[in-house]
Protein backbone atom coordinates (compact mmCIF):
# COMPACT_ATOMS: atom_id res chain seq x y z
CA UNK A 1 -184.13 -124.75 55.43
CA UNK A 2 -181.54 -122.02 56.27
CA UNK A 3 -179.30 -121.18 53.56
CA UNK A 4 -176.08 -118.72 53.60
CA UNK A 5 -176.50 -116.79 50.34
CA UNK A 6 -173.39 -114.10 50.12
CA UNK A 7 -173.02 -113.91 54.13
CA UNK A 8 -176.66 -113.06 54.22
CA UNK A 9 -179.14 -115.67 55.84
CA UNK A 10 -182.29 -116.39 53.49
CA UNK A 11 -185.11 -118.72 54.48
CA UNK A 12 -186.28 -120.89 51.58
CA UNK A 13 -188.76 -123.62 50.99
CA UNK A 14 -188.32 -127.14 49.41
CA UNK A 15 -191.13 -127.49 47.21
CA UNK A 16 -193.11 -130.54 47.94
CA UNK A 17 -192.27 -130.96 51.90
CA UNK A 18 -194.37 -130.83 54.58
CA UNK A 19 -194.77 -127.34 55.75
CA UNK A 20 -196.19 -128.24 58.65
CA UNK A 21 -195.37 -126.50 62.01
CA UNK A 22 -197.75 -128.57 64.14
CA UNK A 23 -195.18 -129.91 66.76
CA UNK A 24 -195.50 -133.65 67.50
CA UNK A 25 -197.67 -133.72 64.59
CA UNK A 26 -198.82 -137.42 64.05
CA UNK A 27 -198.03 -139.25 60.93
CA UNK A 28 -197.92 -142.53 59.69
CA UNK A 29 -193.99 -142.66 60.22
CA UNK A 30 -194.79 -141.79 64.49
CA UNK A 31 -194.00 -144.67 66.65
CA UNK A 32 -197.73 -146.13 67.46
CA UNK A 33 -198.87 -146.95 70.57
CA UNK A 34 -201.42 -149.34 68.76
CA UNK A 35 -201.23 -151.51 65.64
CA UNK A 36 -202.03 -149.18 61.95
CA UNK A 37 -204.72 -150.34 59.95
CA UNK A 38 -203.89 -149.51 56.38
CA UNK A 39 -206.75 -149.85 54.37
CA UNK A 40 -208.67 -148.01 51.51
CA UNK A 41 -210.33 -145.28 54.12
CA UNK A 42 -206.51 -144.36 55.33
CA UNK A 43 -205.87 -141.31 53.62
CA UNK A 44 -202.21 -140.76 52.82
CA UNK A 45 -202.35 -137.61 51.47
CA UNK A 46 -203.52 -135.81 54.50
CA UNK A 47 -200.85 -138.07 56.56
CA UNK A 48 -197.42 -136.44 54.69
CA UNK A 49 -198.95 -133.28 54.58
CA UNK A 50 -198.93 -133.61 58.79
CA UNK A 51 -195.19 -133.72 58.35
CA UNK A 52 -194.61 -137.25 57.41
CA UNK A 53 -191.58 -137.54 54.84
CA UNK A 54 -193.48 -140.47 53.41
CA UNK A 55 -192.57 -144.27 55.13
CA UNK A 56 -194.41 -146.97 53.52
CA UNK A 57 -194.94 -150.29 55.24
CA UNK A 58 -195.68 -153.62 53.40
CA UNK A 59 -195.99 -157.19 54.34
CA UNK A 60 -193.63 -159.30 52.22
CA UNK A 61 -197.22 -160.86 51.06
CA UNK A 62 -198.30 -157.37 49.44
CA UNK A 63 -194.99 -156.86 48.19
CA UNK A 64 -194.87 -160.12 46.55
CA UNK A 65 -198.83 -159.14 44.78
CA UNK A 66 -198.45 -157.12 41.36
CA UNK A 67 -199.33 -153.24 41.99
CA UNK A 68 -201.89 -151.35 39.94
CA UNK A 69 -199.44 -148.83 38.86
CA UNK A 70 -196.58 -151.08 37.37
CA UNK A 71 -197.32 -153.55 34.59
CA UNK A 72 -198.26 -157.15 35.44
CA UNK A 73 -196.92 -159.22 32.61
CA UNK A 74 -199.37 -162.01 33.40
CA UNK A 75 -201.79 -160.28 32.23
CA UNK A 76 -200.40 -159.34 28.77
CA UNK A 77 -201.98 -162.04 26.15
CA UNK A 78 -199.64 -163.60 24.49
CA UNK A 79 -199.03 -162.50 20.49
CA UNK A 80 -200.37 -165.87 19.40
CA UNK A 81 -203.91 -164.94 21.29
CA UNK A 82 -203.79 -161.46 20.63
CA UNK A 83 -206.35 -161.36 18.19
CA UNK A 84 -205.45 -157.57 17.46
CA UNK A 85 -202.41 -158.36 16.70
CA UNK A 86 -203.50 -160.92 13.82
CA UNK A 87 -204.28 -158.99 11.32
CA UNK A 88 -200.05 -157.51 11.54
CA UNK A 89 -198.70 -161.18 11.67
CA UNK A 90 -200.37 -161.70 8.13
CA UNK A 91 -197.70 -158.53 7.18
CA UNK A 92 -194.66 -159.34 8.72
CA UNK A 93 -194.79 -163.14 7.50
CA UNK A 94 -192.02 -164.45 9.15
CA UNK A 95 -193.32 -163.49 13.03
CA UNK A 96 -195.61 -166.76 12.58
CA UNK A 97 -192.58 -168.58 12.27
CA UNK A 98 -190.34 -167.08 15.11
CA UNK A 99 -188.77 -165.20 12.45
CA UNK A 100 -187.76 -161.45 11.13
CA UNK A 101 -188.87 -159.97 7.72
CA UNK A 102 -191.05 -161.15 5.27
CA UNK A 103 -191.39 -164.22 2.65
CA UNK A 104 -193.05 -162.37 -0.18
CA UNK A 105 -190.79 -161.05 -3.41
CA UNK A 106 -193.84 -159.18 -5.04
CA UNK A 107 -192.72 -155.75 -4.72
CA UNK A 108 -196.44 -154.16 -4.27
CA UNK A 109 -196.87 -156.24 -1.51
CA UNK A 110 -193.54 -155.70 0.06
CA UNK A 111 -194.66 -151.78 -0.78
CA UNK A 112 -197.82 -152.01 0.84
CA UNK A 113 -196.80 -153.53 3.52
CA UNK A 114 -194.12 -151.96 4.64
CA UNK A 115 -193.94 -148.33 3.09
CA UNK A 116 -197.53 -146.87 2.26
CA UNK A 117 -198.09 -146.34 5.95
CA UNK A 118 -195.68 -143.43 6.14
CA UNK A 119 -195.66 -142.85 1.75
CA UNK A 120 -199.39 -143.55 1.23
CA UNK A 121 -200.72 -146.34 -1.04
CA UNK A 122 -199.99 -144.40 -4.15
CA UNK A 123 -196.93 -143.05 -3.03
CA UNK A 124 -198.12 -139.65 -2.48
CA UNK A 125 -196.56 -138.73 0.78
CA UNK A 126 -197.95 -137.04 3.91
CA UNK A 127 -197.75 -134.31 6.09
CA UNK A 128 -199.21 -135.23 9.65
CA UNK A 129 -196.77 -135.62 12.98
CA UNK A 130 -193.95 -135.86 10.43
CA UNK A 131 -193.11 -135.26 6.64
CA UNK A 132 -192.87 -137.92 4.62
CA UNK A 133 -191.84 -137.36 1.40
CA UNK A 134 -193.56 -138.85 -1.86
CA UNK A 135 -191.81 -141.29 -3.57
CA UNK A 136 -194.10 -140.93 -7.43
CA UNK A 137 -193.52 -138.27 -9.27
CA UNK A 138 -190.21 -137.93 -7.67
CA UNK A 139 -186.71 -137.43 -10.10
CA UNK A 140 -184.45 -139.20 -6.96
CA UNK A 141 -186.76 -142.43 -7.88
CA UNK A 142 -184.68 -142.29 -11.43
CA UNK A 143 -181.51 -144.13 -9.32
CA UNK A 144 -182.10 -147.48 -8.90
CA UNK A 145 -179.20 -147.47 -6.04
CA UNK A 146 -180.69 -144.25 -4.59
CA UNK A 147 -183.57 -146.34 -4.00
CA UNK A 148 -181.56 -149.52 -3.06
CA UNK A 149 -179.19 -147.58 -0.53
CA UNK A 150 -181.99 -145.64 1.30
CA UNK A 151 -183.86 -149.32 2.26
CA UNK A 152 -181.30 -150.33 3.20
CA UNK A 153 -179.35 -147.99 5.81
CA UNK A 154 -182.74 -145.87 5.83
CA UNK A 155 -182.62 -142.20 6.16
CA UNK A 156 -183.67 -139.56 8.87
CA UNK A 157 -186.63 -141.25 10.62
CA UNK A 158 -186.92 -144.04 7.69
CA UNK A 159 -185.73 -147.25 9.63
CA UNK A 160 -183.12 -149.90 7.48
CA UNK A 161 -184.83 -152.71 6.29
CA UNK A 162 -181.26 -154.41 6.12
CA UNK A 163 -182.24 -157.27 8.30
CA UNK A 164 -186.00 -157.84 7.40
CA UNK A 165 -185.72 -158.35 3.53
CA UNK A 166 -182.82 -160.31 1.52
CA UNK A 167 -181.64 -159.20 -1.46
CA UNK A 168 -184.88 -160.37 -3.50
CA UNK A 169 -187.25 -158.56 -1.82
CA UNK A 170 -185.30 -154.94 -1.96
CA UNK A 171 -184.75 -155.56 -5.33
CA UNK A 172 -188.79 -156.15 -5.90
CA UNK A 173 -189.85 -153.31 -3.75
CA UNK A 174 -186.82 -151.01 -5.24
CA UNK A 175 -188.34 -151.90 -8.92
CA UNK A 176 -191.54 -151.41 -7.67
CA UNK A 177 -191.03 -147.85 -6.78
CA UNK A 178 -188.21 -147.11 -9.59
CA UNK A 179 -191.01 -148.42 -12.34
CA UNK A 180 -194.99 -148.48 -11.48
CA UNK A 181 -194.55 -145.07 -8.77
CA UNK A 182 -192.25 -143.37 -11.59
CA UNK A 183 -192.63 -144.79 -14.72
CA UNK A 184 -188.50 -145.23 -14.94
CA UNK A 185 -187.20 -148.23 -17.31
CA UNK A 186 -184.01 -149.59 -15.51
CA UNK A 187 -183.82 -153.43 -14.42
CA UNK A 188 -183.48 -153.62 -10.56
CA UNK A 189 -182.00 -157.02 -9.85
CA UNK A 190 -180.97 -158.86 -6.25
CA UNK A 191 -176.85 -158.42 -7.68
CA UNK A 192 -177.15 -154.55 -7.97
CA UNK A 193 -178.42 -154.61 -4.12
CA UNK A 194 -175.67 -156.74 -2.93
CA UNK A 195 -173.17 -154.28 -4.49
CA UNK A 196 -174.55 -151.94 -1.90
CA UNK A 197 -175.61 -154.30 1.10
CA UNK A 198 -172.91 -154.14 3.75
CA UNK A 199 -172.43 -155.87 7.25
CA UNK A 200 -173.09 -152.96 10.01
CA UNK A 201 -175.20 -150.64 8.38
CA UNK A 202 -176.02 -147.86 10.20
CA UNK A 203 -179.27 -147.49 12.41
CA UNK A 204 -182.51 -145.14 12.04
CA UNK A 205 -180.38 -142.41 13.67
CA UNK A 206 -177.76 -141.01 10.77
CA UNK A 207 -175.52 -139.87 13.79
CA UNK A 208 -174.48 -143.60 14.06
């Protein structure tokens, strides 16, 4: 490619053409004087490096047949056969029944099953890909609507749990963490997280 830089003329290379000078180099794109067999000895890669700005010729037959380098849904078991996926449907109760959330109001369950992964069983916290702070031994655990408020809209890379538990089951896991992680004393109860569940709350991302 010729390119006018400042009235000067400078010479310059497209990475990833075909630098090839051969004249009348043949490629797959050349008209044919016979029929191309395509086939798993036809090598491609020496073909656009003749020059060939890369054609590709399908029957509506292959087109129609999934490719090996885009995903074939058919072949994705469905969740109800997924047997790896069992053991997380036991979790998240209400995917058995087509729905969000869970059932459960016990708090430690609620707790393990939704918040030790990132806060550890005990409540500990981790360092790993991410920090995630401890929730025992922690003074912020003293507010009950601290607590309440951050399940709810969720905070930094915590997601809400606004849709997937009612006002039961944040109260339960809010208690849960307020009294057996902390040892605090107040009463955590489904009225106090109404006074702070609202419509739209806002997503993982606190720039929304």
């Amino acid at each position: 490619m010729t390119l006018m830089v400042g009235g000067s003329i400078a010479l310059i290379t497209l990475s990833g053409c075909s630098q090839n000078r051969t004249k009348n180099a043949a490629t797959i794109a050349s008209q044919q004087t016979a029929p191309m067999v395509f086939d798993n000895n036809f090598d491609h890669q020496a073909s656009r490096n003749q020059g060939a700005w890369g054609g590709v010729y399908m029957s509506k037959a292959e087109l129609a047949e999934p490719t090996t380098n885009i995903v074939d849904i058919r072949s994705i078991p469905k969740m109800s056969e997924d047997a790896s996926m069992q053991q997380w449907l036991t979790k998240f109760e209400g995917s058995t029944q087509g729905k969000t959330g869970f059932f459960t109001t016990n708090g430690k369950k609620l707790y393990d099953d939704s918040c030790a992964g990132c806060h550890m069983q005990k409540g500990e916290g981790a360092y790993g890909a991410g920090y995630y702070p401890p929730l025992a031994d922690n003074s912020k655990m003293q507010s009950k609507y601290y607590i309440i408020s951050v399940v709810i809209n969720g905070l930094r890379g915590m997601p809400s749990f606004h849709r997937m538990m009612s006002d039961e089951q944040i109260a339960a896991v809010t208690q849960y963490v307020h009294s057996d992680l902390n040892n605090f004393t107040d009463t955590v109860t489904p009225a106090n997280v109404a006074q702070l569940r609202h419509d739209f709350p806002p997503g993982s991302d606190p720039s929304e």
